[in-house]
PDB file of N, CA and C in Angstrom:
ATOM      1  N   UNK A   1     -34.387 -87.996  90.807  1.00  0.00           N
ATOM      2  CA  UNK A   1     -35.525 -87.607  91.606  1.00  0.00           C
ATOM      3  C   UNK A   1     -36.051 -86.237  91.172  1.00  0.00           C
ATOM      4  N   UNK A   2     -35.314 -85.450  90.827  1.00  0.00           N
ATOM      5  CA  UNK A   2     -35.431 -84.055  90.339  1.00  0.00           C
ATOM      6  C   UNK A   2     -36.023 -84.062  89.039  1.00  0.00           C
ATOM      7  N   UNK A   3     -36.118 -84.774  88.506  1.00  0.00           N
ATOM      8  CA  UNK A   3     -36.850 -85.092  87.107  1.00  0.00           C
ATOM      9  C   UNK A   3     -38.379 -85.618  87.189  1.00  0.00           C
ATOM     10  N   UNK A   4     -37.914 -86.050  88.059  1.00  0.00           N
ATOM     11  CA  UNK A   4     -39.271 -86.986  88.298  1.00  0.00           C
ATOM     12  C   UNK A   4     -40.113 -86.103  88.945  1.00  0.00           C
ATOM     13  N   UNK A   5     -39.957 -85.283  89.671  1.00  0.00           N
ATOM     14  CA  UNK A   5     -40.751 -83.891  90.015  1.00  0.00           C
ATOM     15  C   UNK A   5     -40.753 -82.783  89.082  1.00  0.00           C
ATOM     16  N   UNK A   6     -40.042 -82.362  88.238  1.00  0.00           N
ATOM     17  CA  UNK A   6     -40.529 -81.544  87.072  1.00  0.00           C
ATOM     18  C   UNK A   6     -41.449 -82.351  86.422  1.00  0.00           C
ATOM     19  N   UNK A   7     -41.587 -83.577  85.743  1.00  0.00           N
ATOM     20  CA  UNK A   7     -42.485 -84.305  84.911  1.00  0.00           C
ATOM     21  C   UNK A   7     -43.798 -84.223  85.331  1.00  0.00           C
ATOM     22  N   UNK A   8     -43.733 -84.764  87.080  1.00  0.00           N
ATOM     23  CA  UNK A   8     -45.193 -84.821  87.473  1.00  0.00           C
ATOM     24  C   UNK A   8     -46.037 -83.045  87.492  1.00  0.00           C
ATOM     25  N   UNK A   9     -44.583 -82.257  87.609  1.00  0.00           N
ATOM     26  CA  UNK A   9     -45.280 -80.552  87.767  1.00  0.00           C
ATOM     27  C   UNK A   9     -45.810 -80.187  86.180  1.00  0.00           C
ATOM     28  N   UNK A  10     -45.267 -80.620  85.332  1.00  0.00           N
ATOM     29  CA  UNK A  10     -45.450 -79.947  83.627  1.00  0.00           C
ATOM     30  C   UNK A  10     -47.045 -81.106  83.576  1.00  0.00           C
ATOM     31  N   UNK A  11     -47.074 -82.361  83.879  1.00  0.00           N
ATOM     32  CA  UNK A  11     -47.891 -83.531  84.275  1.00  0.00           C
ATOM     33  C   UNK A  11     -49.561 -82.525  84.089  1.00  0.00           C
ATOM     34  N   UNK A  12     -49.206 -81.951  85.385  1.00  0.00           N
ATOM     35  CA  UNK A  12     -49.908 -81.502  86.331  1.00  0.00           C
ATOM     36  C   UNK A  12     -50.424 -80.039  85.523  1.00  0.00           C
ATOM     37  N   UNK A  13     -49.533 -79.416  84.743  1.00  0.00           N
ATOM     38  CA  UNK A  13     -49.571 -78.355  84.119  1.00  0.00           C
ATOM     39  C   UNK A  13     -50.785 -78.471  83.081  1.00  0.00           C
ATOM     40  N   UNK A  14     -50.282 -79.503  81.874  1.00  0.00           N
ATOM     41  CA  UNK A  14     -50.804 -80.100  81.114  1.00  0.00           C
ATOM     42  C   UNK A  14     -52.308 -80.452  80.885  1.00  0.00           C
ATOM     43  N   UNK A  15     -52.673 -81.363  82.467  1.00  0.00           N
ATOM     44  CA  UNK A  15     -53.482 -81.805  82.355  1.00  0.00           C
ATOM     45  C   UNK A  15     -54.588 -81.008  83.055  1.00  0.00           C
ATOM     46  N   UNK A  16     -53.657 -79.593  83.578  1.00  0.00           N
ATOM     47  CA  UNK A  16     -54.666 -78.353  83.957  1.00  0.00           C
ATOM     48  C   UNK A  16     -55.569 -77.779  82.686  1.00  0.00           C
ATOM     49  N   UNK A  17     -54.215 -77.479  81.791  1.00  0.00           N
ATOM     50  CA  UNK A  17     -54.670 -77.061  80.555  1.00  0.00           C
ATOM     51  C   UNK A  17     -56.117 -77.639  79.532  1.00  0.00           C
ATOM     52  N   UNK A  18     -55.437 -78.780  79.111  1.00  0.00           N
ATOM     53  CA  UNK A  18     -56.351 -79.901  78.948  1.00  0.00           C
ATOM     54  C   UNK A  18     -57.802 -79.497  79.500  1.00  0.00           C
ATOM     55  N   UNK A  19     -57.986 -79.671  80.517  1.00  0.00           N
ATOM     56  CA  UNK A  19     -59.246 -79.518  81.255  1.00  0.00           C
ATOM     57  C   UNK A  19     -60.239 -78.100  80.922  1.00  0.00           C
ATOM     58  N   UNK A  20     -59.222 -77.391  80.817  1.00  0.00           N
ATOM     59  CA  UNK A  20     -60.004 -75.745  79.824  1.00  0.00           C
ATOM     60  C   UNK A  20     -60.019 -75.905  78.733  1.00  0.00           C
ATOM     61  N   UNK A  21     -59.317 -76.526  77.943  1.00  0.00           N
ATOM     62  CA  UNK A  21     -59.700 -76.869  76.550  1.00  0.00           C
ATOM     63  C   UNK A  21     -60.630 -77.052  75.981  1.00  0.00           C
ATOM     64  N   UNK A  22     -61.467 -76.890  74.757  1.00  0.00           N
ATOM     65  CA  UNK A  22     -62.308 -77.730  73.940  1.00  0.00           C
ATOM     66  C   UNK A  22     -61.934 -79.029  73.775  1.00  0.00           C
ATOM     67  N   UNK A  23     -63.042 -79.961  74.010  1.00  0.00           N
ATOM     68  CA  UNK A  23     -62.776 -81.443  73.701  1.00  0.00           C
ATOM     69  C   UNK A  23     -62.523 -81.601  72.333  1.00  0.00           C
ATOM     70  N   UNK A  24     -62.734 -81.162  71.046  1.00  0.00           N
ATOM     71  CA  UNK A  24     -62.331 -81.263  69.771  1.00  0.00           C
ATOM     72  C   UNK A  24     -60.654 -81.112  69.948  1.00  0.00           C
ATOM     73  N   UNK A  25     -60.414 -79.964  70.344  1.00  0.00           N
ATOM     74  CA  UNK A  25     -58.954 -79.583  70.496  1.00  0.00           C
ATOM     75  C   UNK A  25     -58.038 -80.634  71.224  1.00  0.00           C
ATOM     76  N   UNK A  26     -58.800 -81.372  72.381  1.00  0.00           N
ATOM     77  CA  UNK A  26     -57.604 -82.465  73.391  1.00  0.00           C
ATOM     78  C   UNK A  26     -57.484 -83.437  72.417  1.00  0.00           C
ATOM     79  N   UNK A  27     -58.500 -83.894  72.123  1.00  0.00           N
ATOM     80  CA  UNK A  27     -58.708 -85.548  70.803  1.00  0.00           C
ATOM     81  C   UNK A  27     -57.413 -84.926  70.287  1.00  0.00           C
ATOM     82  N   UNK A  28     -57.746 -83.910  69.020  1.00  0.00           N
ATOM     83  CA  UNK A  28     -56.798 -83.761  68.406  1.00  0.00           C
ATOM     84  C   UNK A  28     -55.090 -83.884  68.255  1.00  0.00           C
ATOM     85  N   UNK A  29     -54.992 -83.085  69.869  1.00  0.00           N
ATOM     86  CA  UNK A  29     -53.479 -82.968  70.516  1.00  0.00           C
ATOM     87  C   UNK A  29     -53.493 -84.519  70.877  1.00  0.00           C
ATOM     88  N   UNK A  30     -54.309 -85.246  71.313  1.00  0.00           N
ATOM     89  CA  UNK A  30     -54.451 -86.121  71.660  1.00  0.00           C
ATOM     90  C   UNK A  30     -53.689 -87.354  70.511  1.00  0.00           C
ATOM     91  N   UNK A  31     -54.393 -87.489  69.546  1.00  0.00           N
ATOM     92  CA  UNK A  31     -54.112 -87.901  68.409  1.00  0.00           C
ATOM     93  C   UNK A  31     -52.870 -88.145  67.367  1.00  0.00           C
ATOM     94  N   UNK A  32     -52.206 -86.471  67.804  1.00  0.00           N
ATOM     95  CA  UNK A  32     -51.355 -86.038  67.261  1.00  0.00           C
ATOM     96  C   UNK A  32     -49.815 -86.643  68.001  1.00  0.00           C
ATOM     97  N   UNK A  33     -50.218 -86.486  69.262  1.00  0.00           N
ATOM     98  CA  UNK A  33     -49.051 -87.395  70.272  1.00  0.00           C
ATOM     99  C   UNK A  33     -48.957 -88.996  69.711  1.00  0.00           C
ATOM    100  N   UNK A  34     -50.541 -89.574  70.254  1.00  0.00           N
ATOM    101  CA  UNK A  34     -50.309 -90.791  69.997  1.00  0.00           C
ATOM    102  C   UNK A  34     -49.622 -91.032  68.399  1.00  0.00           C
ATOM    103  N   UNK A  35     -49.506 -90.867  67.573  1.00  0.00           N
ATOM    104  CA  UNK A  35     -48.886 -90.477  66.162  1.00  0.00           C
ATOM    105  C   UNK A  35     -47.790 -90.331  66.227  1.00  0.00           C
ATOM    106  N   UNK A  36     -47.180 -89.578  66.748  1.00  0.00           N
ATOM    107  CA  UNK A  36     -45.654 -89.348  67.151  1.00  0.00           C
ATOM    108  C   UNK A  36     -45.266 -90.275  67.726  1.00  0.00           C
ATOM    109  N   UNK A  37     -45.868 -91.161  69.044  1.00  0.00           N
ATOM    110  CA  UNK A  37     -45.264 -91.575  69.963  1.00  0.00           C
ATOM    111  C   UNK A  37     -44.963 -93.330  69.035  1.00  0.00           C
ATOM    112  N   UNK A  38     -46.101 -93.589  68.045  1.00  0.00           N
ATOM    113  CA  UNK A  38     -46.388 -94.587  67.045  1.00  0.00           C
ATOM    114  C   UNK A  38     -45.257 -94.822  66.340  1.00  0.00           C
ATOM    115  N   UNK A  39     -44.953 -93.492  65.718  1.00  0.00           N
ATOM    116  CA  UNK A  39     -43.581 -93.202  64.591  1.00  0.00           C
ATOM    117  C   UNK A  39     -42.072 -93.734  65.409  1.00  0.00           C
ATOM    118  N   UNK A  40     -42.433 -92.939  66.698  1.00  0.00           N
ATOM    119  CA  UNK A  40     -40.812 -93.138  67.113  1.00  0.00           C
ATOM    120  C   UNK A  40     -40.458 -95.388  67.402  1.00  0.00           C
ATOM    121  N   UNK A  41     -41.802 -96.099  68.606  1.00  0.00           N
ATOM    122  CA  UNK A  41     -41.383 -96.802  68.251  1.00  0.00           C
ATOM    123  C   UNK A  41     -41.557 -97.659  67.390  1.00  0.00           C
ATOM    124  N   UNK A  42     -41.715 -97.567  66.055  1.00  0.00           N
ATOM    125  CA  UNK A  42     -41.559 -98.028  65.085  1.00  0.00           C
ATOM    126  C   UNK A  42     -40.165 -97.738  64.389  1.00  0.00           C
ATOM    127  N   UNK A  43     -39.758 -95.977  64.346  1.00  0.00           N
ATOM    128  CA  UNK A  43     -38.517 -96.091  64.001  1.00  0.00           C
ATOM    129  C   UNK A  43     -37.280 -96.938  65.340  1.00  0.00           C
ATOM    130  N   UNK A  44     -37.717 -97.099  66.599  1.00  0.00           N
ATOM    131  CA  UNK A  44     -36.959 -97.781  67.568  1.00  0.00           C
ATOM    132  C   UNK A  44     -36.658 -99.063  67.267  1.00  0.00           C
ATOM    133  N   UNK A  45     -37.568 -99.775  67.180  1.00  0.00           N
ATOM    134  CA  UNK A  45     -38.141-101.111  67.038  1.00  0.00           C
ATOM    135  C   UNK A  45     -37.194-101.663  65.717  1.00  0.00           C
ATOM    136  N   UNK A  46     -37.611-100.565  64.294  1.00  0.00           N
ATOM    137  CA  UNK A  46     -36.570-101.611  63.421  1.00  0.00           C
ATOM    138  C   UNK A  46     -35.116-100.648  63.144  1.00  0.00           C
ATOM    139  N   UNK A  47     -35.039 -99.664  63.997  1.00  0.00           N
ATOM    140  CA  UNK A  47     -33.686 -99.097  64.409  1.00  0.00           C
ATOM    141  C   UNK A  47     -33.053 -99.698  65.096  1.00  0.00           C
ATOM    142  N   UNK A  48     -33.099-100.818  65.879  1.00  0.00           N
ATOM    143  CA  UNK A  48     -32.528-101.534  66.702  1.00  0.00           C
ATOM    144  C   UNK A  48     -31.770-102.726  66.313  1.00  0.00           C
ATOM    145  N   UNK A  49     -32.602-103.362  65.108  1.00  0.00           N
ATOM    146  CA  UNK A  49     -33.044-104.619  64.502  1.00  0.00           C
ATOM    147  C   UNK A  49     -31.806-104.702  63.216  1.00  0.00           C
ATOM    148  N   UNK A  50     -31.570-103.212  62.849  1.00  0.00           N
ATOM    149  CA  UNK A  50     -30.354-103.266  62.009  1.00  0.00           C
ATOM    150  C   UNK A  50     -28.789-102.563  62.607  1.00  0.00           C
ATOM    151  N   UNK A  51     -28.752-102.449  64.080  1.00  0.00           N
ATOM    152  CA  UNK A  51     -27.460-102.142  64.220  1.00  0.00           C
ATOM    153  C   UNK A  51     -27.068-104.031  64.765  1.00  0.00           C
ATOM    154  N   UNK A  52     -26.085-104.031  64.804  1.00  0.00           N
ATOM    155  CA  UNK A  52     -25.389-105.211  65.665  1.00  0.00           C
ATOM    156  C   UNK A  52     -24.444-104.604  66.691  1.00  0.00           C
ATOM    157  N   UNK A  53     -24.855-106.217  67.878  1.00  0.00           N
ATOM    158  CA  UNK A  53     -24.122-106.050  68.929  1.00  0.00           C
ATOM    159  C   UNK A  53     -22.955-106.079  68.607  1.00  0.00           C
ATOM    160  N   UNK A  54     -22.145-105.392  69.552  1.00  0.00           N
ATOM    161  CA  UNK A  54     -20.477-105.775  69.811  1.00  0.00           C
ATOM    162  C   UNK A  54     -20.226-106.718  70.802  1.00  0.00           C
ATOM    163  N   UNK A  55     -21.363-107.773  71.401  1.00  0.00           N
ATOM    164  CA  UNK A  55     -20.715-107.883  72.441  1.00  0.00           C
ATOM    165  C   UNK A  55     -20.436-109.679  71.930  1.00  0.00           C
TER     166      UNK A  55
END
């Protein structure tokens, strides 16, 4: 529960920030996340695909 209220406060932080920003600048950060977030599950996806279960 305690997590889940820091997230929505940094959330909240964020999307304060954001809002003073230049719109060139959010795209960008914008961009740059979605990119990252692309990479990881892709490395998830066939990181998964080559361990085997134990069960």
């Amino acid at each position: 529960m305690l997590f889940l209220v820091v997230a929505l406060l940094l959330l909240g932080a964020v999307l304060g920030t954001v809002a003073h920003a230049p719109l060139t600048f959010s795209v960008a950060a914008g961009l740059v996340i979605a990119v990252w977030l692309g990479v990881f599950a892709v490395r998830e996806r066939y990181g998964r695909r080559r361990t085997t279960s134990t069960h």
